[in-house]
PDB file of N, CA and C in Angstrom:
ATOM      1  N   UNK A   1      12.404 -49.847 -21.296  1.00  0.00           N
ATOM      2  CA  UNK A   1      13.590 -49.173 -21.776  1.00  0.00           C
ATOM      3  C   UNK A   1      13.245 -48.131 -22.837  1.00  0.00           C
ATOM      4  N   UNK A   2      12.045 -48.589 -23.862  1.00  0.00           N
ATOM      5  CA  UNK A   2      11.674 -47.807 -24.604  1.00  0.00           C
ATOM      6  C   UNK A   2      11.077 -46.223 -24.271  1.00  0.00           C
ATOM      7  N   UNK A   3      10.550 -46.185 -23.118  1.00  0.00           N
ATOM      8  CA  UNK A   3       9.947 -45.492 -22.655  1.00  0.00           C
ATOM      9  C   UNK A   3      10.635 -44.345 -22.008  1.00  0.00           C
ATOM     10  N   UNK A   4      12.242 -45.031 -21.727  1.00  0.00           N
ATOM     11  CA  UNK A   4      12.640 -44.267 -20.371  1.00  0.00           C
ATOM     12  C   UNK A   4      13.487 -43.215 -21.409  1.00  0.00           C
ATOM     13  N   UNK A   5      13.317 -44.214 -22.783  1.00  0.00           N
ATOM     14  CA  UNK A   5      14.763 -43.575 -23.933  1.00  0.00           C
ATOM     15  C   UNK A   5      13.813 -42.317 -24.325  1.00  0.00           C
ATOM     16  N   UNK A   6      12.610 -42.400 -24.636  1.00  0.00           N
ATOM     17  CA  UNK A   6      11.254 -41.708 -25.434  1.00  0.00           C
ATOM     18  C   UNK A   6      11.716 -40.205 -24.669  1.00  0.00           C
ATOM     19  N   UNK A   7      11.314 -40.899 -23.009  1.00  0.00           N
ATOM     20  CA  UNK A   7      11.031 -39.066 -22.060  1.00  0.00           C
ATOM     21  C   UNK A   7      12.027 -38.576 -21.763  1.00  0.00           C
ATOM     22  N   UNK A   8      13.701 -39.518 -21.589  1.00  0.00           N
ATOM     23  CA  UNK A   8      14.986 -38.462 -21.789  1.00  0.00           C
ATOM     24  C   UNK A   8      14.987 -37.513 -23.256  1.00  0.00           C
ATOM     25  N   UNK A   9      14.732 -37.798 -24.809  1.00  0.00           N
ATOM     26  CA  UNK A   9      14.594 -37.158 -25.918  1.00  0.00           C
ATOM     27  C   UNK A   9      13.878 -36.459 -25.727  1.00  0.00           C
ATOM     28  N   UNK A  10      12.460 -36.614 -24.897  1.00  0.00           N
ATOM     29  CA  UNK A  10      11.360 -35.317 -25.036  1.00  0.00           C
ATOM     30  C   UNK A  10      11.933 -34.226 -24.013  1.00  0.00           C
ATOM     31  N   UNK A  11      12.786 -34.921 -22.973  1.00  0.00           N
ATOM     32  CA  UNK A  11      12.867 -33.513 -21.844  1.00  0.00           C
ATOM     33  C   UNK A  11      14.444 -33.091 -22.707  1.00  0.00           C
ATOM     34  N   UNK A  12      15.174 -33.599 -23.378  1.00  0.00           N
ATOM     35  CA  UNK A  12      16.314 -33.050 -24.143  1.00  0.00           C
ATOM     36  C   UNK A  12      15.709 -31.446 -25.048  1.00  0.00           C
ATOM     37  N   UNK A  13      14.750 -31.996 -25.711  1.00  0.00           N
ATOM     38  CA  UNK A  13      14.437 -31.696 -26.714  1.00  0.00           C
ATOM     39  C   UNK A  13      13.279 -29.987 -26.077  1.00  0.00           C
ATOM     40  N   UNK A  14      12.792 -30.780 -24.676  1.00  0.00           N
ATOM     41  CA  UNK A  14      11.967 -29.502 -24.572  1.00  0.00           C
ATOM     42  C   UNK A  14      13.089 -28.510 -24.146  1.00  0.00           C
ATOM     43  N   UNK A  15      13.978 -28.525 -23.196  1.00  0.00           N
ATOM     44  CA  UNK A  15      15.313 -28.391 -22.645  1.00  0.00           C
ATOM     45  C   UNK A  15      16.018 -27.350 -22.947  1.00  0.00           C
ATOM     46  N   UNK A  16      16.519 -27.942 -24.347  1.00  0.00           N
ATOM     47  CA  UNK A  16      16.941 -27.096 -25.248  1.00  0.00           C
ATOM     48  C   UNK A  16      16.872 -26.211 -26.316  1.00  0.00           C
ATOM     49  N   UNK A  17      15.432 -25.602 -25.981  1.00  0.00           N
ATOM     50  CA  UNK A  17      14.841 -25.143 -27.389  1.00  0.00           C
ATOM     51  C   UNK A  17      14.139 -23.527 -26.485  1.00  0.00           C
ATOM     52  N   UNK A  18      14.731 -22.851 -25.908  1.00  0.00           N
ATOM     53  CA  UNK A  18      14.441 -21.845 -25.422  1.00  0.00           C
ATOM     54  C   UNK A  18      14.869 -20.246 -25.070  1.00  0.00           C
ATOM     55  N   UNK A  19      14.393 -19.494 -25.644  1.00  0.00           N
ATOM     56  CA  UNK A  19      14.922 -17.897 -25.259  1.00  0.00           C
ATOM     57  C   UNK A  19      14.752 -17.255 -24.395  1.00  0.00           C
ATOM     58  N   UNK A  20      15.331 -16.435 -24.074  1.00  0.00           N
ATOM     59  CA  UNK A  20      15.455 -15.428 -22.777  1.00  0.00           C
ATOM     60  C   UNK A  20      14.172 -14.486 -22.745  1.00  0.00           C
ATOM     61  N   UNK A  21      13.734 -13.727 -22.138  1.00  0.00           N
ATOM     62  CA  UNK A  21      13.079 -13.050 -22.407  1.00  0.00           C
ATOM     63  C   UNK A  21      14.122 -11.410 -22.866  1.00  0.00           C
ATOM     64  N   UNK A  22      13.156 -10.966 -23.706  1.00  0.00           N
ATOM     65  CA  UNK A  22      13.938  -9.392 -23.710  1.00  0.00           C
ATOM     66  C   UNK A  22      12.844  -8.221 -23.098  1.00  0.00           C
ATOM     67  N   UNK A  23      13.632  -7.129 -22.898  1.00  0.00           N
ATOM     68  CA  UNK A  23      13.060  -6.272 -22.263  1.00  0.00           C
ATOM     69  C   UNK A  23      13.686  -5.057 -22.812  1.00  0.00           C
ATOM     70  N   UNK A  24      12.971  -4.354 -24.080  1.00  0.00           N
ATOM     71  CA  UNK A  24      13.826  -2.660 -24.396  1.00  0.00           C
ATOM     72  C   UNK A  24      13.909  -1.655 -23.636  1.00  0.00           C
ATOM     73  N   UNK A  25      15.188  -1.524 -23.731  1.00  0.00           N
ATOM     74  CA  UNK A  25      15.433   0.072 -22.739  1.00  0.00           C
ATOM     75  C   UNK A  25      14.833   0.867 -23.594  1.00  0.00           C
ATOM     76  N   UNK A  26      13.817   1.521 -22.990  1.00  0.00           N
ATOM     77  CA  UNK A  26      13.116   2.844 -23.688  1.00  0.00           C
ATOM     78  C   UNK A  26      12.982   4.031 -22.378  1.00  0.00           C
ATOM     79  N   UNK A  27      12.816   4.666 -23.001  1.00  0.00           N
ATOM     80  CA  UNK A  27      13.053   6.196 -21.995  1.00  0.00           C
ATOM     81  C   UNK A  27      11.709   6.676 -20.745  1.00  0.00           C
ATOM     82  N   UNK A  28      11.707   6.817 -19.856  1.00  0.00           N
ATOM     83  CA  UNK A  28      10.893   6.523 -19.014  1.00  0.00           C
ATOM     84  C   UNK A  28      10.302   8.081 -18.648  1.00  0.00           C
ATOM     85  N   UNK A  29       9.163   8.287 -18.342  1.00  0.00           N
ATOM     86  CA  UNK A  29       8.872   9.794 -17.851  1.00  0.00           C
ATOM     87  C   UNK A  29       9.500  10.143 -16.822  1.00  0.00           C
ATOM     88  N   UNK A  30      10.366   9.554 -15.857  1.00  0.00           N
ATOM     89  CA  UNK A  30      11.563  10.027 -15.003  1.00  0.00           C
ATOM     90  C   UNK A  30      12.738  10.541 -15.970  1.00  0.00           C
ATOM     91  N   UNK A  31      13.193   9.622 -16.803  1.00  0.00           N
ATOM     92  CA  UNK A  31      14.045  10.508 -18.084  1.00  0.00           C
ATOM     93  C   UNK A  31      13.436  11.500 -18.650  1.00  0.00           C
ATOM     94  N   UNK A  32      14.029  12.633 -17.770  1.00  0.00           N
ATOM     95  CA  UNK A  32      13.824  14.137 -17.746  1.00  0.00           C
ATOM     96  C   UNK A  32      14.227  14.796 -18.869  1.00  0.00           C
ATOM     97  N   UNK A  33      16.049  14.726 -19.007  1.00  0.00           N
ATOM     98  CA  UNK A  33      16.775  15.033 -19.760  1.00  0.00           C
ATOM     99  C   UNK A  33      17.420  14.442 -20.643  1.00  0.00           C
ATOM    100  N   UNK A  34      16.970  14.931 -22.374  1.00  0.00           N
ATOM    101  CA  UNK A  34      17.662  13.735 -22.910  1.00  0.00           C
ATOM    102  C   UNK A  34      17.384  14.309 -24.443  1.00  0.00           C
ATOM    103  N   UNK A  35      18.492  13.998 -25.434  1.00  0.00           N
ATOM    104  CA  UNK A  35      18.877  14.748 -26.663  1.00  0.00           C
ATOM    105  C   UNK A  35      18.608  13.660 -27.595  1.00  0.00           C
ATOM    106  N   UNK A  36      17.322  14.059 -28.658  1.00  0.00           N
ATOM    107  CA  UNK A  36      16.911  13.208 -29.530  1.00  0.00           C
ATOM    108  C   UNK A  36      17.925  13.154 -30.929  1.00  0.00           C
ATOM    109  N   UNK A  37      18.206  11.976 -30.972  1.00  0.00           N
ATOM    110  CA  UNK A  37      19.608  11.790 -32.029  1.00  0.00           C
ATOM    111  C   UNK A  37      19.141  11.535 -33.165  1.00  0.00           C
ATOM    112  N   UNK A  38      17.311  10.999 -33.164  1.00  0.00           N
ATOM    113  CA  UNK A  38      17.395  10.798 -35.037  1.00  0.00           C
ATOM    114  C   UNK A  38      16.330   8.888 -34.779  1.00  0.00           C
ATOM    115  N   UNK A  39      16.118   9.057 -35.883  1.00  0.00           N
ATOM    116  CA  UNK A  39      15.688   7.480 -35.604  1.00  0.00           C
ATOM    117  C   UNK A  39      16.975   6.595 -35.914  1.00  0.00           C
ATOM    118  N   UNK A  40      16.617   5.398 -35.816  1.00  0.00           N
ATOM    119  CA  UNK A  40      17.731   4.030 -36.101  1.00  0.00           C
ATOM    120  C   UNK A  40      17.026   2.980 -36.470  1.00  0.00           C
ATOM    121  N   UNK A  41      17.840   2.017 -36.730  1.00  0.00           N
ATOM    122  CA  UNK A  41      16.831   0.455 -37.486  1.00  0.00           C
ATOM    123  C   UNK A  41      18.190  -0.553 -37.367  1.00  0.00           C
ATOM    124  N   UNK A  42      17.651  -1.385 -36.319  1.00  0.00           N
ATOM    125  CA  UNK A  42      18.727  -2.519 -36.746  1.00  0.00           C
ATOM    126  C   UNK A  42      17.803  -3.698 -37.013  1.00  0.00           C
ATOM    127  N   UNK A  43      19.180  -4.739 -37.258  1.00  0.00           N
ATOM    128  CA  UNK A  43      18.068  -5.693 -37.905  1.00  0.00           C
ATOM    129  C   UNK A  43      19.456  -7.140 -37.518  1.00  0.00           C
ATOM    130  N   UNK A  44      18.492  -8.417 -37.720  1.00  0.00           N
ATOM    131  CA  UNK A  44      19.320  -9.941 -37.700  1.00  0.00           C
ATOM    132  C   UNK A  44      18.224 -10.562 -38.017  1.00  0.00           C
ATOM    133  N   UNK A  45      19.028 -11.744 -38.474  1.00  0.00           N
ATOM    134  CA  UNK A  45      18.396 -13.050 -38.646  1.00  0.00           C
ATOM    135  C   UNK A  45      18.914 -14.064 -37.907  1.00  0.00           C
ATOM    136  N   UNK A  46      17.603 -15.587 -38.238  1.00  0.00           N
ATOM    137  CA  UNK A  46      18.107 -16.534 -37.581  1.00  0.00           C
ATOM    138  C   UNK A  46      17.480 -17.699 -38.649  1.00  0.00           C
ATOM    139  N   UNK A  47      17.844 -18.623 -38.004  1.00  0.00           N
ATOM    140  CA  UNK A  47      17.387 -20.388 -38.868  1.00  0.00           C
ATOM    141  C   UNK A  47      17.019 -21.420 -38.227  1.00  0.00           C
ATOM    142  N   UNK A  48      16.024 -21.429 -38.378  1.00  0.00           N
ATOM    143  CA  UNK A  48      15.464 -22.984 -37.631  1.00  0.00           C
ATOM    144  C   UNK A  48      15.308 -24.648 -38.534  1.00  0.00           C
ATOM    145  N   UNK A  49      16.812 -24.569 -38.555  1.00  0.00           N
ATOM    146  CA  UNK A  49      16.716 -26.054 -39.230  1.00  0.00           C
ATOM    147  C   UNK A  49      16.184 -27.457 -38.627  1.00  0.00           C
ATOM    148  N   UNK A  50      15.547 -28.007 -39.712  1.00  0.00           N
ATOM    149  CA  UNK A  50      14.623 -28.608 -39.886  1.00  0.00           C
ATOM    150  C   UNK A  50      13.589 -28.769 -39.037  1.00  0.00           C
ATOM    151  N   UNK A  51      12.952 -27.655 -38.794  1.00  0.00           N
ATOM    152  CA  UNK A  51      11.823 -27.442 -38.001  1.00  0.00           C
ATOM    153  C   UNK A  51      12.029 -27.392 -36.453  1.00  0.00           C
ATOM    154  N   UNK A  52      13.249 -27.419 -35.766  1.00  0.00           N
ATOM    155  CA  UNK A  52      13.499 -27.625 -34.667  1.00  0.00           C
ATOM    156  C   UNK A  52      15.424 -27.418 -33.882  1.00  0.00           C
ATOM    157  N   UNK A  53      16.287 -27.059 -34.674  1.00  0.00           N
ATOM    158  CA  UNK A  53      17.380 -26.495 -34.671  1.00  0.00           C
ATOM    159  C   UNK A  53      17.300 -25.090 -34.578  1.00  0.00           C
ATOM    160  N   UNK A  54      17.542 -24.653 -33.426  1.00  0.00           N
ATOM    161  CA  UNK A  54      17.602 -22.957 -33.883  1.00  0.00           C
ATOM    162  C   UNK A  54      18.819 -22.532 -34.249  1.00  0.00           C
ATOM    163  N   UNK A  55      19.225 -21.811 -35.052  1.00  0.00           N
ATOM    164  CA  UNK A  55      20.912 -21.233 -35.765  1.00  0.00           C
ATOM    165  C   UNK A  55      20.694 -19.735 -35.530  1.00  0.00           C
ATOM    166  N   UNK A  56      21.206 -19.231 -34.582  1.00  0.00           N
ATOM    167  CA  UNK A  56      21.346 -17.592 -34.374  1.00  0.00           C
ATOM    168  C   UNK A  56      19.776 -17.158 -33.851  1.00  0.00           C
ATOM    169  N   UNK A  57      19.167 -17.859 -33.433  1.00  0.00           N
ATOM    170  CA  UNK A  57      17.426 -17.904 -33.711  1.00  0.00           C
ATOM    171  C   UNK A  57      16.587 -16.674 -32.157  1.00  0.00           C
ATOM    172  N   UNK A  58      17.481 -17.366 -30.752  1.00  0.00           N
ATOM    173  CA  UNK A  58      16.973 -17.012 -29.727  1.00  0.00           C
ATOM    174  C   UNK A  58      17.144 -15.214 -29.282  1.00  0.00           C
ATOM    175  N   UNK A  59      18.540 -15.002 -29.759  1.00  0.00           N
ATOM    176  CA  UNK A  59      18.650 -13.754 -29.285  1.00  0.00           C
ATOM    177  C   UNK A  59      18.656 -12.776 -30.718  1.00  0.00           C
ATOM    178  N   UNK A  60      17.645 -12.738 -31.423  1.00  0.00           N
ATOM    179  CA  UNK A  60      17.571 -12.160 -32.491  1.00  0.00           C
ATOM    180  C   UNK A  60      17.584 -10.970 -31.934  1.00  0.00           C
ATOM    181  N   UNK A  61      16.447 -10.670 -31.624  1.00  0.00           N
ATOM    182  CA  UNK A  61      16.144  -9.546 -31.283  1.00  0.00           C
ATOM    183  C   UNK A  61      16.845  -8.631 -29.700  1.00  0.00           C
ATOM    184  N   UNK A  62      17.618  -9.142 -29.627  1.00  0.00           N
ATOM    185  CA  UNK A  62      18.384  -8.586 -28.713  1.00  0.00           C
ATOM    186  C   UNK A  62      20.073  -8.481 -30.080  1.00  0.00           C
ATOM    187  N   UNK A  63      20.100  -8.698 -30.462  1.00  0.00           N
ATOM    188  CA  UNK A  63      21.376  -8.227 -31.560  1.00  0.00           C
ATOM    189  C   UNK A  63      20.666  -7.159 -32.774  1.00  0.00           C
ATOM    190  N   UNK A  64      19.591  -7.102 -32.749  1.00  0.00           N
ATOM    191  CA  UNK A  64      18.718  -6.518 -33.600  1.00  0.00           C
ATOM    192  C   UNK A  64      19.163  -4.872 -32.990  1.00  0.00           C
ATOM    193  N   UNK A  65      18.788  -5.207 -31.510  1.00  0.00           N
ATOM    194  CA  UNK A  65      18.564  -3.988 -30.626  1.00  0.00           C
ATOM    195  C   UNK A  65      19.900  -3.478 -30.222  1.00  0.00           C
ATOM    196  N   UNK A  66      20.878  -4.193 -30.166  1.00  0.00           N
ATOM    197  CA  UNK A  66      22.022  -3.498 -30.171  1.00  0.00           C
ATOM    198  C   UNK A  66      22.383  -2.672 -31.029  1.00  0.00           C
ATOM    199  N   UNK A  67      22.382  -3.668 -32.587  1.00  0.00           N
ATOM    200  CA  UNK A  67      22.470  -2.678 -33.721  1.00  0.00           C
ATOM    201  C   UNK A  67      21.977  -1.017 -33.794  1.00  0.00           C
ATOM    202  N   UNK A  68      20.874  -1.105 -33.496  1.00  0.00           N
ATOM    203  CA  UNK A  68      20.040   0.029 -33.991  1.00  0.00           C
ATOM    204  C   UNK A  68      20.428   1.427 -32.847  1.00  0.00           C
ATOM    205  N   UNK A  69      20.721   0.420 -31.212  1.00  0.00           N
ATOM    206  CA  UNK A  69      21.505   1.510 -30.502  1.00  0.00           C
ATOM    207  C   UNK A  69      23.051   2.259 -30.805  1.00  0.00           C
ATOM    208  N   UNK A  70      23.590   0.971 -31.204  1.00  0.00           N
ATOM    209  CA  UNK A  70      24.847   1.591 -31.442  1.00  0.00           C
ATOM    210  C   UNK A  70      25.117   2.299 -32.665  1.00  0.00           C
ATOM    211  N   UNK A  71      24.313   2.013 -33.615  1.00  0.00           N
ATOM    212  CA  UNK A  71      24.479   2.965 -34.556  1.00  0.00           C
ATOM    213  C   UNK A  71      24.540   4.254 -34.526  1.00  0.00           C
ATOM    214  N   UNK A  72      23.748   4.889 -33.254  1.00  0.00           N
ATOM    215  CA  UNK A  72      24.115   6.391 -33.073  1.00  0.00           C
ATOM    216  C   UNK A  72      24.457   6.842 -31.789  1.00  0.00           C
ATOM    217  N   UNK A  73      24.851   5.508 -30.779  1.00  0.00           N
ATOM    218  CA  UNK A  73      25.267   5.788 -29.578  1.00  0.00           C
ATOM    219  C   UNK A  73      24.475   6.145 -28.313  1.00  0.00           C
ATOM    220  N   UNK A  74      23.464   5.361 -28.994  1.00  0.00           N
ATOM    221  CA  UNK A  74      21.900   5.811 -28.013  1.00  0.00           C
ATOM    222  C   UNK A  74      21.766   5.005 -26.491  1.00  0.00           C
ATOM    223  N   UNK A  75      21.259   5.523 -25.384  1.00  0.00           N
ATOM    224  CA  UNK A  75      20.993   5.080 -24.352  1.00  0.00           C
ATOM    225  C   UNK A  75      19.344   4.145 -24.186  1.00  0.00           C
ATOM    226  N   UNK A  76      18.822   4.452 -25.081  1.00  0.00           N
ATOM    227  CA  UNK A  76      16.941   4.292 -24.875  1.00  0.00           C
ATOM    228  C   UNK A  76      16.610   4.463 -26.521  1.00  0.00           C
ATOM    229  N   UNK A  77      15.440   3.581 -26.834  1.00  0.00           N
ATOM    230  CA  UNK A  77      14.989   4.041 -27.526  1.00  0.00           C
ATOM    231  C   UNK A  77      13.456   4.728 -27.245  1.00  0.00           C
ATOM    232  N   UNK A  78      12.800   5.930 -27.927  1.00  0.00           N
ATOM    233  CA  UNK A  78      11.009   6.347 -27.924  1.00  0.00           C
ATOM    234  C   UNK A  78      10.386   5.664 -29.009  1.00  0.00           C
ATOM    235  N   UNK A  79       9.255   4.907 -28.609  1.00  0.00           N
ATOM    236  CA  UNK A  79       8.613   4.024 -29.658  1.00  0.00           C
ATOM    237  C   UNK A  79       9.506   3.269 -30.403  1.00  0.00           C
ATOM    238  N   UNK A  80       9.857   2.143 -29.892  1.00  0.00           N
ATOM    239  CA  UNK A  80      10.540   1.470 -30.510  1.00  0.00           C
ATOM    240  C   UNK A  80       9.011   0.205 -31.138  1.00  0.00           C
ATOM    241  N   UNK A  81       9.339   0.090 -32.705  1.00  0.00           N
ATOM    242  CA  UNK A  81       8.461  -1.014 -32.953  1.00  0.00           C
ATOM    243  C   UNK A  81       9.870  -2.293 -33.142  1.00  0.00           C
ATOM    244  N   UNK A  82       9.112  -3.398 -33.445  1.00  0.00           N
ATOM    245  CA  UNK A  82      10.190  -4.964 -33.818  1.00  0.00           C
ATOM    246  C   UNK A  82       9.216  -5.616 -35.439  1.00  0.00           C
ATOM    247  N   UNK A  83       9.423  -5.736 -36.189  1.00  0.00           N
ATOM    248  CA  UNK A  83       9.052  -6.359 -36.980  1.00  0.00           C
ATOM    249  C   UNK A  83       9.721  -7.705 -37.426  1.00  0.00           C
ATOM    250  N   UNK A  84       8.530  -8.972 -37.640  1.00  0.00           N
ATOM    251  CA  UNK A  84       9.509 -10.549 -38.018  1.00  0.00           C
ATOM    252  C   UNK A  84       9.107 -10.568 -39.411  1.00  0.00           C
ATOM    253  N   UNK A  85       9.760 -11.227 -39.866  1.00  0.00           N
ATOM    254  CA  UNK A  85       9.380 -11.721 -41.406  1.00  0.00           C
ATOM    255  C   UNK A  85       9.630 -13.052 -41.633  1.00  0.00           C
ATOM    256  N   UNK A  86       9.525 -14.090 -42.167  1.00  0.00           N
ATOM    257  CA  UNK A  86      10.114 -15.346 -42.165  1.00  0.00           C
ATOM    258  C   UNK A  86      10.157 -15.990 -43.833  1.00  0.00           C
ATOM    259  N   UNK A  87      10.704 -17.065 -43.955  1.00  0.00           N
ATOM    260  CA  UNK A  87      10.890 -17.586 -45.249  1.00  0.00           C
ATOM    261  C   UNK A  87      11.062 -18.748 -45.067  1.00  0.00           C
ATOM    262  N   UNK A  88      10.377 -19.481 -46.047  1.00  0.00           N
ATOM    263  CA  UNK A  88      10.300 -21.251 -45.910  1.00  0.00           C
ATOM    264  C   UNK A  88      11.570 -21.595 -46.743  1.00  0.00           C
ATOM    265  N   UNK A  89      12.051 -22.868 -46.633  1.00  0.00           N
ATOM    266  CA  UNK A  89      13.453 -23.485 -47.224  1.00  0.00           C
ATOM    267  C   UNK A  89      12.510 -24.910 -47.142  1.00  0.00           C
ATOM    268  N   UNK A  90      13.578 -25.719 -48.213  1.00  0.00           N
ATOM    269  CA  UNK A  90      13.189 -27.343 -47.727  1.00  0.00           C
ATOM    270  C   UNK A  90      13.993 -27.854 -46.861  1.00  0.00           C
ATOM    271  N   UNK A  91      15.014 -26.975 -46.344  1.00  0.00           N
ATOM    272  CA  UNK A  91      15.683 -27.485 -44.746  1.00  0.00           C
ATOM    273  C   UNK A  91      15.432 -27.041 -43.644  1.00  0.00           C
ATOM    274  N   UNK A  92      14.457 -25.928 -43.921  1.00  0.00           N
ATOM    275  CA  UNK A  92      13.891 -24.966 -42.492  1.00  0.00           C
ATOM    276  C   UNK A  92      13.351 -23.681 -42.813  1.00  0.00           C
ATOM    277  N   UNK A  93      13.032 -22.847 -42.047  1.00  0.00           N
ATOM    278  CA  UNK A  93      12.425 -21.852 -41.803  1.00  0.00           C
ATOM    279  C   UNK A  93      13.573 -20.687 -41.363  1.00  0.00           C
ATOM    280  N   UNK A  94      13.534 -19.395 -42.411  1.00  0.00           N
ATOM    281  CA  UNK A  94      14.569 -18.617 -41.861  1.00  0.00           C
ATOM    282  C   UNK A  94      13.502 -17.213 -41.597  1.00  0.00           C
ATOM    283  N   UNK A  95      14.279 -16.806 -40.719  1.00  0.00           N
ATOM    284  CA  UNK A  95      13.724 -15.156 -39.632  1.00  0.00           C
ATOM    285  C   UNK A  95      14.232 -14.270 -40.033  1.00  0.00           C
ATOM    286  N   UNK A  96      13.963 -12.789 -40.726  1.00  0.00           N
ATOM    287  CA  UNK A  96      14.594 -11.815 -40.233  1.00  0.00           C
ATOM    288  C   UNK A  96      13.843 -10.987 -39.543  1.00  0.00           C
ATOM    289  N   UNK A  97      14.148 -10.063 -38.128  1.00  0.00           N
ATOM    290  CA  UNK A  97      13.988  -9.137 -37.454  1.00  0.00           C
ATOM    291  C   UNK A  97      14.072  -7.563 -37.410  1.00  0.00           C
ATOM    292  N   UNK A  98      13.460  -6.593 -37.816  1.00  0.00           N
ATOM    293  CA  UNK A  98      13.930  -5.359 -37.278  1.00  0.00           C
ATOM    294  C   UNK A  98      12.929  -4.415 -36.318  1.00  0.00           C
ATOM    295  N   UNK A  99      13.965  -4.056 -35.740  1.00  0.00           N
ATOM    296  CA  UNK A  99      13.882  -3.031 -34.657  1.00  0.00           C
ATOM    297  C   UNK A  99      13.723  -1.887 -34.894  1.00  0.00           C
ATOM    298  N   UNK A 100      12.955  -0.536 -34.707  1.00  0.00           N
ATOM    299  CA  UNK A 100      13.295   0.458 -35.533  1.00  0.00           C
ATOM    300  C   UNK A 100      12.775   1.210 -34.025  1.00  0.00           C
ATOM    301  N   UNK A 101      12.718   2.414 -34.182  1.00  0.00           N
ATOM    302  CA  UNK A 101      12.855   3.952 -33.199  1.00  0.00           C
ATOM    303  C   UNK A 101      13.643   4.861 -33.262  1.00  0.00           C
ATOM    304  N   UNK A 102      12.958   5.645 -32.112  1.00  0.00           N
ATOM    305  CA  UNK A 102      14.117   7.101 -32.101  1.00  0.00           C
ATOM    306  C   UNK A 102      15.062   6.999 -31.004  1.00  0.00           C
ATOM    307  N   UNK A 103      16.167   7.106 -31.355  1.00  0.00           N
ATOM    308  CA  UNK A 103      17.288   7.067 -30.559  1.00  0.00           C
ATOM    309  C   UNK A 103      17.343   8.359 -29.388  1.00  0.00           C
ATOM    310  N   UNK A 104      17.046   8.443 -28.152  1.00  0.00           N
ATOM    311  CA  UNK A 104      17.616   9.425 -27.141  1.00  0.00           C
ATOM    312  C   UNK A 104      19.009   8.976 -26.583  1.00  0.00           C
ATOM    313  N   UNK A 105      19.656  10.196 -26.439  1.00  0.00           N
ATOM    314  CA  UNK A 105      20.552  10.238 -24.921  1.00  0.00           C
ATOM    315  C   UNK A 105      20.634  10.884 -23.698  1.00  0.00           C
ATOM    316  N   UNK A 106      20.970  10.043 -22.901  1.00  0.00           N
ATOM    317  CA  UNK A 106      20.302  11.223 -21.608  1.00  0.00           C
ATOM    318  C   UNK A 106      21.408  12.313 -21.521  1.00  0.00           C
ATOM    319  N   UNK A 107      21.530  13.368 -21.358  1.00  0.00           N
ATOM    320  CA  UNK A 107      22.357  14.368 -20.401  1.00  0.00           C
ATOM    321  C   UNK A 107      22.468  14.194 -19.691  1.00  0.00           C
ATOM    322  N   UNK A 108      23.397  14.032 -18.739  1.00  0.00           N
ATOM    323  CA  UNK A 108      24.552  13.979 -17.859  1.00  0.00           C
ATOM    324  C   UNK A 108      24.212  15.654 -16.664  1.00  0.00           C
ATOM    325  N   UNK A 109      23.807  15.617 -15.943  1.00  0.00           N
ATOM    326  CA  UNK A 109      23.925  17.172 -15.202  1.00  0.00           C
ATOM    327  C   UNK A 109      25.498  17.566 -14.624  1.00  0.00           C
TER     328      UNK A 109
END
């Protein structure tokens, strides 16, 4: 019984502790046409309480990346970098994220 209780908690536990992958829209050498708006920087955090709770944790960087698009209404970013930073607590480990690049938009023909 002990055993069967052990590997339902471990497959709970592996289960639920996972992110999506992300993938940035950045501008492709087929994006021909397209009006450079400026750089941008977004940014989020997250919390991993007590070593294993994630709080806002998985899609950081996809709210990171919204930010920094919508700030100037951008389709793509050119060179986009991501930077993490983290900080210890005695209840967990907190994240912040930023995203930074140059914002394009494509033209429309």
């Amino acid at each position: 019984m002990k055993r069967i209780l052990f590997a339902t908690l471990v497959c709970a536990v592996l289960a639920g502790c996972h992110g999506e992958p992300f993938k940035i829209k950045t501008a492709t050498p087929e994006t021909k046409d397209y009006k450079v708006l400026g750089d941008v920087e977004g940014s989020a955090g997250g919390f991993l309480l007590l070593g294993c709770i994630p709080i806002a944790k998985n899609d950081m960087i996809s709210r990171a990346f919204e930010e920094a698009m919508l700030s100037k209404g951008a389709d793509y970013l050119l060179s986009p970098t991501v930077e993490e930073r983290w900080y210890w607590t005695p209840v967990g480990n907190g994240f912040a994220l930023t995203v930074k690049g140059t914002a394009v938009k494509t033209i429309k023909p």
